[in-house]
N, C-alpha and C. Protein backbone atom coordinates (compact mmCIF):
# COMPACT_ATOMS: atom_id res chain seq x y z
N UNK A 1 0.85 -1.18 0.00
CA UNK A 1 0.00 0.00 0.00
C UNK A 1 0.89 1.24 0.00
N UNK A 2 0.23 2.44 -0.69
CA UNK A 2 1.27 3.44 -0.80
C UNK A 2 0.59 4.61 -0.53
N UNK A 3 0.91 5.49 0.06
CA UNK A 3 0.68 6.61 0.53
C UNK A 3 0.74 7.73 0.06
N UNK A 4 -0.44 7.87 -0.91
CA UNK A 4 -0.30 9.30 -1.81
C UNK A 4 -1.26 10.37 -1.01
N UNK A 5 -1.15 10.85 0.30
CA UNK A 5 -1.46 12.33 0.82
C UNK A 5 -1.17 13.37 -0.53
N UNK A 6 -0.11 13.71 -1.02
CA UNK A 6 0.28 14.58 -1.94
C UNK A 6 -0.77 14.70 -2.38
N UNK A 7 -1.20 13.76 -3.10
CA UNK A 7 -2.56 13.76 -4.47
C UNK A 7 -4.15 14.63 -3.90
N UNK A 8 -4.40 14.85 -2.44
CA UNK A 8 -5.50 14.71 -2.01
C UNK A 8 -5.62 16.36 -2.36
N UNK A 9 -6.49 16.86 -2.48
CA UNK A 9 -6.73 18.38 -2.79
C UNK A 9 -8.53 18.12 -1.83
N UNK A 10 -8.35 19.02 -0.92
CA UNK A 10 -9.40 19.41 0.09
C UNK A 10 -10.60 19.85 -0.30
N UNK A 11 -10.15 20.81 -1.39
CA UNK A 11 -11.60 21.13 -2.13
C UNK A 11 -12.53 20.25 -3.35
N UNK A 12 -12.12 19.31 -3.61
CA UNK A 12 -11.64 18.06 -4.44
C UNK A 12 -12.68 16.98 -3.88
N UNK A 13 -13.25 16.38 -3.84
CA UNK A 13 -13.85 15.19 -2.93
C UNK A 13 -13.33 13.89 -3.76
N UNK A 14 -13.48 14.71 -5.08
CA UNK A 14 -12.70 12.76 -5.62
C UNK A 14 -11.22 12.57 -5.31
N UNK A 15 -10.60 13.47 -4.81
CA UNK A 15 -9.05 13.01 -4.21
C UNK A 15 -9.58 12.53 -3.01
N UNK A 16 -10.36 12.60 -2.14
CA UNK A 16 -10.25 12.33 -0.64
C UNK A 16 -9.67 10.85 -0.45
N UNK A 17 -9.89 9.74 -1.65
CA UNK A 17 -9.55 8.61 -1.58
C UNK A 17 -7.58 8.08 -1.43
N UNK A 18 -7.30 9.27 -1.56
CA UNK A 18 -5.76 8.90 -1.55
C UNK A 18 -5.37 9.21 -0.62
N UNK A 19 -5.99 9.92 0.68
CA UNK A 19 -5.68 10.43 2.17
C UNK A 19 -5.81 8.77 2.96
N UNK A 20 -4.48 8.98 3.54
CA UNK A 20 -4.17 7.89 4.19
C UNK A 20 -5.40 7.63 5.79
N UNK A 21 -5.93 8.55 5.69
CA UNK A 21 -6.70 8.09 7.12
C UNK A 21 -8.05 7.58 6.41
N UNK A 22 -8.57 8.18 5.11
CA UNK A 22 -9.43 7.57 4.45
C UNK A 22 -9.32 6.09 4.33
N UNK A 23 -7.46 5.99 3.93
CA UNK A 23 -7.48 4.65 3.38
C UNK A 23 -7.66 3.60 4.50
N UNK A 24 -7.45 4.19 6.33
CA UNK A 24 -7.70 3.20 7.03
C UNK A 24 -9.33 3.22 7.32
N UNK A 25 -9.85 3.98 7.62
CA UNK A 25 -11.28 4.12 7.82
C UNK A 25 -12.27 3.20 6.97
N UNK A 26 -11.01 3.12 5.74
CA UNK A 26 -12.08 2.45 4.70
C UNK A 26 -11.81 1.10 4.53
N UNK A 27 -10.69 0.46 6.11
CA UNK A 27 -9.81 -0.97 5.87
C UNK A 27 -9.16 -1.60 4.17
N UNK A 28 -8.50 -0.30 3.81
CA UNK A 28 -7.67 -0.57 2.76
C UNK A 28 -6.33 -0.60 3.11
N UNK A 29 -5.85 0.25 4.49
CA UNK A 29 -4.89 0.46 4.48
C UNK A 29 -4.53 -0.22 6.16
N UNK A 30 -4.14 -0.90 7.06
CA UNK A 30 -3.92 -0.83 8.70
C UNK A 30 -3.41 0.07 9.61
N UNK A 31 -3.37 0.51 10.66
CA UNK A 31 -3.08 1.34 11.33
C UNK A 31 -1.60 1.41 11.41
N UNK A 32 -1.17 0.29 11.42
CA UNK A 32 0.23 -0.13 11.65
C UNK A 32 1.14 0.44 10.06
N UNK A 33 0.35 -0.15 9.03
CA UNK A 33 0.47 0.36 8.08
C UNK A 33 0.96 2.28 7.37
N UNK A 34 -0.28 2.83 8.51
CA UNK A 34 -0.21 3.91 8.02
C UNK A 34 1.16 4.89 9.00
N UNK A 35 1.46 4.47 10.22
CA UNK A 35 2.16 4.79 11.00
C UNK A 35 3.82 4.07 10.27
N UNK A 36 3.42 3.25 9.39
CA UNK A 36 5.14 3.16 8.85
C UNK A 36 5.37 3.89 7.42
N UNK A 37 4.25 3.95 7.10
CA UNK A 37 4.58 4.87 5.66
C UNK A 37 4.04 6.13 5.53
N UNK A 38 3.30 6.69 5.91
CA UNK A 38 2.62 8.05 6.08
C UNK A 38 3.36 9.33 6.61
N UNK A 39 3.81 10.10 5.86
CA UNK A 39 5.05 11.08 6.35
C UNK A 39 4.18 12.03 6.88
N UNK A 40 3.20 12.16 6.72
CA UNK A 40 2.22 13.55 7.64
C UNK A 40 1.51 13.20 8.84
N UNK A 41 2.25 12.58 9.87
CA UNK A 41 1.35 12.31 10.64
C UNK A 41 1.15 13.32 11.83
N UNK A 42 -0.07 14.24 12.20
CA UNK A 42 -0.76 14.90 12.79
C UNK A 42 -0.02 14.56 14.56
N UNK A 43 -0.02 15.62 14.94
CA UNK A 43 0.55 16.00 16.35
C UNK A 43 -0.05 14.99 17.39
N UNK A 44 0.18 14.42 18.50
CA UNK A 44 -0.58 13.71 19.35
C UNK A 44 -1.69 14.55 20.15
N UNK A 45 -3.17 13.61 19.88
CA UNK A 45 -4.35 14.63 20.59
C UNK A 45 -4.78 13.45 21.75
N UNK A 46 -4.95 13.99 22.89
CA UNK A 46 -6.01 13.53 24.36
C UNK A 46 -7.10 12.84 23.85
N UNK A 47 -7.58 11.44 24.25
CA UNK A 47 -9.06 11.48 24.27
C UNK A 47 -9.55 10.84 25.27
N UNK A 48 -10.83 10.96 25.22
CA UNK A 48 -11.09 10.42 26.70
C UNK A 48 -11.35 9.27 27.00
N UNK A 49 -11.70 8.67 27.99
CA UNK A 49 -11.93 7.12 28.10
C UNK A 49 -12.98 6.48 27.29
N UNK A 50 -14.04 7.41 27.51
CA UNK A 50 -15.20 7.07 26.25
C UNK A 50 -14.59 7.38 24.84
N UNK A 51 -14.26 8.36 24.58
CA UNK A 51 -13.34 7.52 23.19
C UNK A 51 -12.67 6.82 22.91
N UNK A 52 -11.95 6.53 23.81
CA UNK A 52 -10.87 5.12 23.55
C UNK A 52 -11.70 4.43 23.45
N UNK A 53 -12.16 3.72 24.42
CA UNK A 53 -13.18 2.73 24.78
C UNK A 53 -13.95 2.36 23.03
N UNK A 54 -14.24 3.13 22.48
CA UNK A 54 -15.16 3.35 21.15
C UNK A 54 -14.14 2.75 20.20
N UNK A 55 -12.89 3.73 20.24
CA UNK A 55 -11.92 2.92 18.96
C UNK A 55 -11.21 1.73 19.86
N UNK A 56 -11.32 1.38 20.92
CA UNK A 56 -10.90 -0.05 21.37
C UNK A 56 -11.38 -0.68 20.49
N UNK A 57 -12.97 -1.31 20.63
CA UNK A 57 -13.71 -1.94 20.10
C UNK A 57 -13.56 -2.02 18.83
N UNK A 58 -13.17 -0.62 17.96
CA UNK A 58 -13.21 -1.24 16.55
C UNK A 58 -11.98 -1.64 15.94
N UNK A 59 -10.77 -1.47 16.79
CA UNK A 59 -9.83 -1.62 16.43
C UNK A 59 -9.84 -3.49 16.36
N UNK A 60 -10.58 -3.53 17.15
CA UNK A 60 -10.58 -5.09 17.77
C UNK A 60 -11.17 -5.71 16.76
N UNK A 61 -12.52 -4.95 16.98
CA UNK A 61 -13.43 -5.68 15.32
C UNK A 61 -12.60 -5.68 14.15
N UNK A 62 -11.03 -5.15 13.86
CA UNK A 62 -10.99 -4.90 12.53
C UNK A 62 -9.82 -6.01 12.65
N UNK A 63 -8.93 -6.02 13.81
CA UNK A 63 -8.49 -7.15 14.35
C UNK A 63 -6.87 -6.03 14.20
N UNK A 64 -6.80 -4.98 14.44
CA UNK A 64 -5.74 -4.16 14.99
C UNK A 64 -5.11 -4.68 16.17
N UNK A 65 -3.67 -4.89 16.42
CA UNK A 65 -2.76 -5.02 17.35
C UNK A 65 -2.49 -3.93 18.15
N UNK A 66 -2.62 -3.42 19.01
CA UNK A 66 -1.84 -2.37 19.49
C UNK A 66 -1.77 -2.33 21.19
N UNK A 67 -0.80 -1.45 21.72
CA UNK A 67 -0.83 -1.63 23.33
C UNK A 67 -0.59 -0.20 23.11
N UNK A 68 -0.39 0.17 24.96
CA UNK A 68 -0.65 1.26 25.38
C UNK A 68 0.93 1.61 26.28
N UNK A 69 1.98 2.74 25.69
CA UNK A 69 3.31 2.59 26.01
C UNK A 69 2.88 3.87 27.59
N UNK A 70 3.02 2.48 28.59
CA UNK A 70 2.79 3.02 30.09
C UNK A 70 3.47 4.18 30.60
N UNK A 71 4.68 4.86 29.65
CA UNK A 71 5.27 6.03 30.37
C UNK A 71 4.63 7.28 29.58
N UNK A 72 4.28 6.79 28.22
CA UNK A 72 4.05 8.19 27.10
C UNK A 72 2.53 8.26 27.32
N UNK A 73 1.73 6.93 27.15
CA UNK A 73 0.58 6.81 26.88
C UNK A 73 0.01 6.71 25.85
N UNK A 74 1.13 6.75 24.77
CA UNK A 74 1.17 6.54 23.55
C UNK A 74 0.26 5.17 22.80
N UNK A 75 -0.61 5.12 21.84
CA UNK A 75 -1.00 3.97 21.88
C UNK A 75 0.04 3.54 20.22
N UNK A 76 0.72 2.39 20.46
CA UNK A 76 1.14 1.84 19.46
C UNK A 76 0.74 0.71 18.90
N UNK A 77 0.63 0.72 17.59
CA UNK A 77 0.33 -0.67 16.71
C UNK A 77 1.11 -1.12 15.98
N UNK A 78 0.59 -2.84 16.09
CA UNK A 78 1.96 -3.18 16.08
C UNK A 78 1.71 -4.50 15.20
């Protein structure tokens, strides 16, 4: 899988398909996936337990690996 962000133009809706968070949302691409090839990746944001809790579950349903790095809080997939 390859990571064409470049291509995506915002005002555009038929590029939206080459945005790498599209491509996981849309299980084309894995999380793990997009964290090794994706050069734009967005600053780390807080969420709360009820959101985790929400993408726990689907990460699970989609059958995503990941743990939780106990000093950063970082969640990594793996």
């Amino acid at each position: 899988m390859i990571c064409e962000c470049h291509k995506v133009i915002f005002s555009d809706s038929t590029t939206h398909k080459y945005l790498c968070q599209n491509k996981v949302n849309d299980s084309l691409m894995t999380m793990k996936e997009y964290y090794n090839i994706c050069k734009h990746i967005d600053p780390p944001v807080e969420i709360s337990t009820k959101e985790f809790k929400r993408l726990e579950k689907l990460w699970n349903e989609r059958g995503y690996e990941f743990y939780i790095d106990e000093k950063t809080k970082e969640i990594i997939f793996v």
